[in-house]
Protein backbone atom coordinates (compact mmCIF):
# COMPACT_ATOMS: atom_id res chain seq x y z
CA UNK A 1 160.09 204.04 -297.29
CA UNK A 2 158.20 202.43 -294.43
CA UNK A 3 155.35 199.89 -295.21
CA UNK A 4 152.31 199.43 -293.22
CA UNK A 5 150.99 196.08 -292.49
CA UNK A 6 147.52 195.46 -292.22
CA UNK A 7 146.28 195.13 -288.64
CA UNK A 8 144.47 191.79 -288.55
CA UNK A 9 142.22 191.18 -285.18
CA UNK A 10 140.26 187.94 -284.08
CA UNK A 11 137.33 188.57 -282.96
CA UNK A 12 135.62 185.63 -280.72
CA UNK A 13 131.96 186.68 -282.34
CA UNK A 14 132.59 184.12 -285.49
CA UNK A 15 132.96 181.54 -283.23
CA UNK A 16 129.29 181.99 -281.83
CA UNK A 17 127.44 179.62 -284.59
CA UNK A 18 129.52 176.11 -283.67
CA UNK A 19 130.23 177.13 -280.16
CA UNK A 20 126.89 178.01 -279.34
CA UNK A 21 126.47 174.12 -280.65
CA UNK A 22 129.09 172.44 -279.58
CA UNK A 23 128.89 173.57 -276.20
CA UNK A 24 125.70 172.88 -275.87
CA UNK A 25 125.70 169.81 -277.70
CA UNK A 26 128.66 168.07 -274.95
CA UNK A 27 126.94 169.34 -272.31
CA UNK A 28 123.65 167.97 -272.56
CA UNK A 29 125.57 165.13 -273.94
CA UNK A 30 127.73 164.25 -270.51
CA UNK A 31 124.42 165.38 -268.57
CA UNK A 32 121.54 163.65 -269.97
CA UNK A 33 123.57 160.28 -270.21
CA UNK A 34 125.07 160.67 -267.05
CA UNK A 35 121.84 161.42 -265.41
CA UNK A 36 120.26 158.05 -267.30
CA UNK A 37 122.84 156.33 -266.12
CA UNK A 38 122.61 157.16 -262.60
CA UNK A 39 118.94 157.09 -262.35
CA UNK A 40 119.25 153.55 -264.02
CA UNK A 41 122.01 152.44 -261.54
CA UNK A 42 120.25 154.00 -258.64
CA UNK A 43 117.13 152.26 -259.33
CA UNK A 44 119.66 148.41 -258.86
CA UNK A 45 119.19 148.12 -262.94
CA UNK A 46 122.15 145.59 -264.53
CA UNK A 47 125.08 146.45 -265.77
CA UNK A 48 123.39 145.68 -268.94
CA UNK A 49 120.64 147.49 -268.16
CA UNK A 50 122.47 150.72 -267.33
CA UNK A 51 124.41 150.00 -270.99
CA UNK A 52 121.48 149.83 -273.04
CA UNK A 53 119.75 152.71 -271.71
CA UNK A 54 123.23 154.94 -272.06
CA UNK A 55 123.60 154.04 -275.58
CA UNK A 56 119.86 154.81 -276.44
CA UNK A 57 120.04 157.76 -274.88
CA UNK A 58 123.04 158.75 -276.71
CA UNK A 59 121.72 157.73 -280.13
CA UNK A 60 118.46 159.54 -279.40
CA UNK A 61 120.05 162.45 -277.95
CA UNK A 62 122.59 163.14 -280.98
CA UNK A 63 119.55 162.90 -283.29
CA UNK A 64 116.93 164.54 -281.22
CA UNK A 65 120.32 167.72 -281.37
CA UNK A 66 120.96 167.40 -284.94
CA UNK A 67 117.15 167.85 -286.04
CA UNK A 68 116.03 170.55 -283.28
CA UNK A 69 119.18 172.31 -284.08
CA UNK A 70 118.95 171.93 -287.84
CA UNK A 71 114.71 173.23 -287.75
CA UNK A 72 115.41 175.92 -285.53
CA UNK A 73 118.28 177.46 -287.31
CA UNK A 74 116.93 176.63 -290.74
CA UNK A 75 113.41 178.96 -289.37
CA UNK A 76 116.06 181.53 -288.75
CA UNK A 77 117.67 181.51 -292.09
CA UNK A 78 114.55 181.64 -293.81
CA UNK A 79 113.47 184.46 -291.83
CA UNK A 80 117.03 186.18 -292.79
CA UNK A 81 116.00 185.33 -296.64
CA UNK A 82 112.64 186.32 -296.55
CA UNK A 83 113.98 190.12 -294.86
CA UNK A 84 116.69 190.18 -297.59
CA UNK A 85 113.69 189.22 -300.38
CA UNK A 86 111.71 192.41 -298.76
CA UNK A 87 114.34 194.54 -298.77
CA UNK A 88 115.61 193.93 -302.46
CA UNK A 89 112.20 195.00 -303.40
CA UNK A 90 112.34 197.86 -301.63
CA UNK A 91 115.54 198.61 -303.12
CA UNK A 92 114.13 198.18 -306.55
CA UNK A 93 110.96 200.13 -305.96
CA UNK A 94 112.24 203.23 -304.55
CA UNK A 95 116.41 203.27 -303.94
CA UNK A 96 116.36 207.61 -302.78
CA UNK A 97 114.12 206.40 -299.77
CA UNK A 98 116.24 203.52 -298.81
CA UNK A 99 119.28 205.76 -299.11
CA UNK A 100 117.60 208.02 -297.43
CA UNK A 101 116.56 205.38 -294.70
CA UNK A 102 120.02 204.15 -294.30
CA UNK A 103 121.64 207.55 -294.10
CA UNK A 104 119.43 207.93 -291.24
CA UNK A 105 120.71 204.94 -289.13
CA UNK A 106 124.10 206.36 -289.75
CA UNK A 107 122.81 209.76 -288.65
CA UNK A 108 121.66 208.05 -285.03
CA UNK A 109 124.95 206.41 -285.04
CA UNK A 110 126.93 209.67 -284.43
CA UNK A 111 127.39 211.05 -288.19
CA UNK A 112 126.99 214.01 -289.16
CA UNK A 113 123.96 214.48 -292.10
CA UNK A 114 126.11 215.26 -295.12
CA UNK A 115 128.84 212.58 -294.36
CA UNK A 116 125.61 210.07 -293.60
CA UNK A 117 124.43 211.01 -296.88
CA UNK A 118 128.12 210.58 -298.64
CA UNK A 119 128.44 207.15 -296.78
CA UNK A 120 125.17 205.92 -297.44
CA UNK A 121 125.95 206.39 -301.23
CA UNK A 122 128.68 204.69 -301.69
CA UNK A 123 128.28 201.66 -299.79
CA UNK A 124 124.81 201.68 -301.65
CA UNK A 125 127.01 202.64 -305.00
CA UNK A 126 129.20 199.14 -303.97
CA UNK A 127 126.47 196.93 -302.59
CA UNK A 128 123.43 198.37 -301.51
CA UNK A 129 121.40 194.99 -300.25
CA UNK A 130 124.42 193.99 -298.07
CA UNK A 131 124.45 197.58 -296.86
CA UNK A 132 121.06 197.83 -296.01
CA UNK A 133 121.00 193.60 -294.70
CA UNK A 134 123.88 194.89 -292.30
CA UNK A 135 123.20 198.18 -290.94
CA UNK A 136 119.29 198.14 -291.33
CA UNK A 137 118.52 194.06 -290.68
CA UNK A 138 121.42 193.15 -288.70
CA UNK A 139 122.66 190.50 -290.81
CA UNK A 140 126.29 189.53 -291.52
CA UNK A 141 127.74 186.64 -292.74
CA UNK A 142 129.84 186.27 -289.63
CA UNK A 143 126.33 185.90 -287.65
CA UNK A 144 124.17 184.56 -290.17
CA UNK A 145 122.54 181.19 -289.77
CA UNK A 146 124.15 177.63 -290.59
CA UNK A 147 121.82 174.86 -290.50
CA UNK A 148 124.25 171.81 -291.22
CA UNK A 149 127.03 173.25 -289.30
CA UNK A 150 124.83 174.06 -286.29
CA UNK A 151 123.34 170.40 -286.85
CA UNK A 152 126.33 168.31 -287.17
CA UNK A 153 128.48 170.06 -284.44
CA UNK A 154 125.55 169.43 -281.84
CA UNK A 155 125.00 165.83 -283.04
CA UNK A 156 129.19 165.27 -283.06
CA UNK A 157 129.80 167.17 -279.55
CA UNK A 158 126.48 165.27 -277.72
CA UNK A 159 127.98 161.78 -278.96
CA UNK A 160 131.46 162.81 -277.42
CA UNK A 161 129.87 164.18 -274.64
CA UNK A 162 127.57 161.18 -274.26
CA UNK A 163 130.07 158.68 -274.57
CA UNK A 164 132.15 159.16 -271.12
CA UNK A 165 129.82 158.38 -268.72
CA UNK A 166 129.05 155.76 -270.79
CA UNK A 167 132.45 154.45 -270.70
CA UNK A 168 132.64 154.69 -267.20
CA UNK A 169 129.68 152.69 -267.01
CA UNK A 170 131.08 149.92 -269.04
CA UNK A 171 134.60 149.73 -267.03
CA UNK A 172 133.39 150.74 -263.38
CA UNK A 173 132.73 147.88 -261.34
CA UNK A 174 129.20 146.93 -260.34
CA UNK A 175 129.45 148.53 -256.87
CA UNK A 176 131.27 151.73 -257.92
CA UNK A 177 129.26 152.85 -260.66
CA UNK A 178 127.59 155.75 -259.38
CA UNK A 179 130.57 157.44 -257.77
CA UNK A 180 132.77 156.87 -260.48
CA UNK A 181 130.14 158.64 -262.82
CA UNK A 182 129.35 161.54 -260.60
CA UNK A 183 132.87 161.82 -260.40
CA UNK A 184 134.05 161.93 -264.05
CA UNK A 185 131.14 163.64 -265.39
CA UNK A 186 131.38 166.46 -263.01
CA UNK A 187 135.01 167.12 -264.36
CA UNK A 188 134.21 166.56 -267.69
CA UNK A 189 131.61 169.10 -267.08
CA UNK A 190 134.26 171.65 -265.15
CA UNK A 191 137.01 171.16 -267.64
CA UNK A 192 134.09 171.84 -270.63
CA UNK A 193 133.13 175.11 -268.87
CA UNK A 194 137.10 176.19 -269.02
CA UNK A 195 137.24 174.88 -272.42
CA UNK A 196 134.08 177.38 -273.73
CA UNK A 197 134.85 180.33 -271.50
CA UNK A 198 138.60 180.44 -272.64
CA UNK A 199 136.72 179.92 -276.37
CA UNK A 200 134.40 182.48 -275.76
CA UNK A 201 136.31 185.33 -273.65
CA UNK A 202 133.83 184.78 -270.75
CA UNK A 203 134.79 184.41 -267.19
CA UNK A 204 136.13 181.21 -266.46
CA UNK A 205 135.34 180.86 -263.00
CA UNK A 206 131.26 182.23 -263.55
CA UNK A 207 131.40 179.67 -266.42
CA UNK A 208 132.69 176.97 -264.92
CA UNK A 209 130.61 176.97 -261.55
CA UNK A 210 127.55 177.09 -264.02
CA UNK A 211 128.08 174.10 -266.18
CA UNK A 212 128.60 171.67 -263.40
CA UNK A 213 126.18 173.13 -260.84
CA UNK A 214 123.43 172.56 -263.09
CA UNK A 215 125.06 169.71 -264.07
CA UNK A 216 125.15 168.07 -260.16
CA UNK A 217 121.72 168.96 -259.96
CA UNK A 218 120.39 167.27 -263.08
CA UNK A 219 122.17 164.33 -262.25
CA UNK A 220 121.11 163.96 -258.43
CA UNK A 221 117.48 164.77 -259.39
CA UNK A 222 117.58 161.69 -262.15
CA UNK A 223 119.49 159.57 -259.21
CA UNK A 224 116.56 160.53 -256.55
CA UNK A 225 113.68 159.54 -258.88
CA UNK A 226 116.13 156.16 -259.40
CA UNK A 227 116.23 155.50 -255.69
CA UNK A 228 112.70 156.61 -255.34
CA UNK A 229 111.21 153.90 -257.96
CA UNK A 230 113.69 150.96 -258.36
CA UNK A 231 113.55 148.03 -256.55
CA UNK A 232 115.93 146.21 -254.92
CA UNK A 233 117.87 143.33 -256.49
């Protein structure tokens, strides 16, 4: 007697809530500080001067992450709630038009109308609200929102992110600081591109050549204003 083994597949698409975050968390992380630092540098600040305004900008960064990430998925999740609210009272006030509504999306989906019908009543029969939240509202629990997670993955990958220019800062010497940022940030920003395109399934090459060119040109805008305003030492 043969046995069948269930056919498990990994699909990249429940990776999208703390990706999405984390990606975008390090990257503004290694860009924002780098680009303070530089502009700081560039302008003949300290060495303490280039410090101080890495780790604010690290500490404000994180937080300024963790709160616009937290509101803006939180306004997403209530607007998820408030469509799943709507639709359970739809539900309760008249279930033969809702069945009738979600045969109908099955129907434009390639069905034919009796096997629609037959489908639509027993997933309605098992759990009609998640039935009508996937297929009618688009809402799964593999894509629904996460305010915390989305909030402390961008505030954790922004302080990582923020921290290695900032570390080059501390150990470059005086003279070398600007180079040796450039430098390691734009890797940091290469090997991050690799990193979420490999994550992601995107191509790694496209990916790649758009983290750090956007990355370059933050940071040589920040260093041009630096140059522009400092004054020499």
């Amino acid at each position: 007697m043969n046995t069948r083994r269930l056919h498990r597949e990994r699909h990249r698409t429940s990776r999208i809530g703390w990706l999405r975050a984390a990606v975008l968390g390090a990257n503004d992380g290694i860009v924002s500080t780098a680009s303070l630092v530089l502009g700081v540098a560039a302008a003949h600040g300290s060495r303490s001067a280039v410090l101080v305004a890495g780790v604010a900008g690290l500490v404000a960064g994180a937080m300024s992450m963790a709160a616009g990430e937290y509101v803006s998925v939180h306004s997403q999740a209530d607007t998820e709630q408030a469509d799943l609210n709507k639709e359970r009272a739809e539900l309760a006030a008249d279930d033969v038009a809702e069945h009738r509504e979600l045969a109908a999306i099955y129907v434009s989906r390639g069905l034919e109308p009796s096997l629609a019908k037959t489908v639509a009543t027993q997933l309605m029969a098992h759990d009609a609200l998640g039935a009508h939240a996937r297929d009618e509202l688009g809402i799964s629990d593999t894509l629904s929102a996460r305010p915390i997670q989305a909030a402390v993955s961008s505030a954790a990958s922004f302080s990582i992110g923020a921290a290695l220019p900032l570390l080059v800062a501390a150990l470059s010497p005086v003279d070398s600081v600007i180079w040796l940022v450039c430098i390691v940030s734009l890797a940091a920003l290469a090997a991050l591109g690799v990193v979420s395109a490999r994550a992601g399934g995107a191509p790694v090459l496209l990916a790649t050549w758009r983290v750090t060119f956007w990355g370059a040109l933050a940071m040589a805008i920040t260093a041009g204003v630096g140059l522009a305003f400092g004054t020499a030492v």
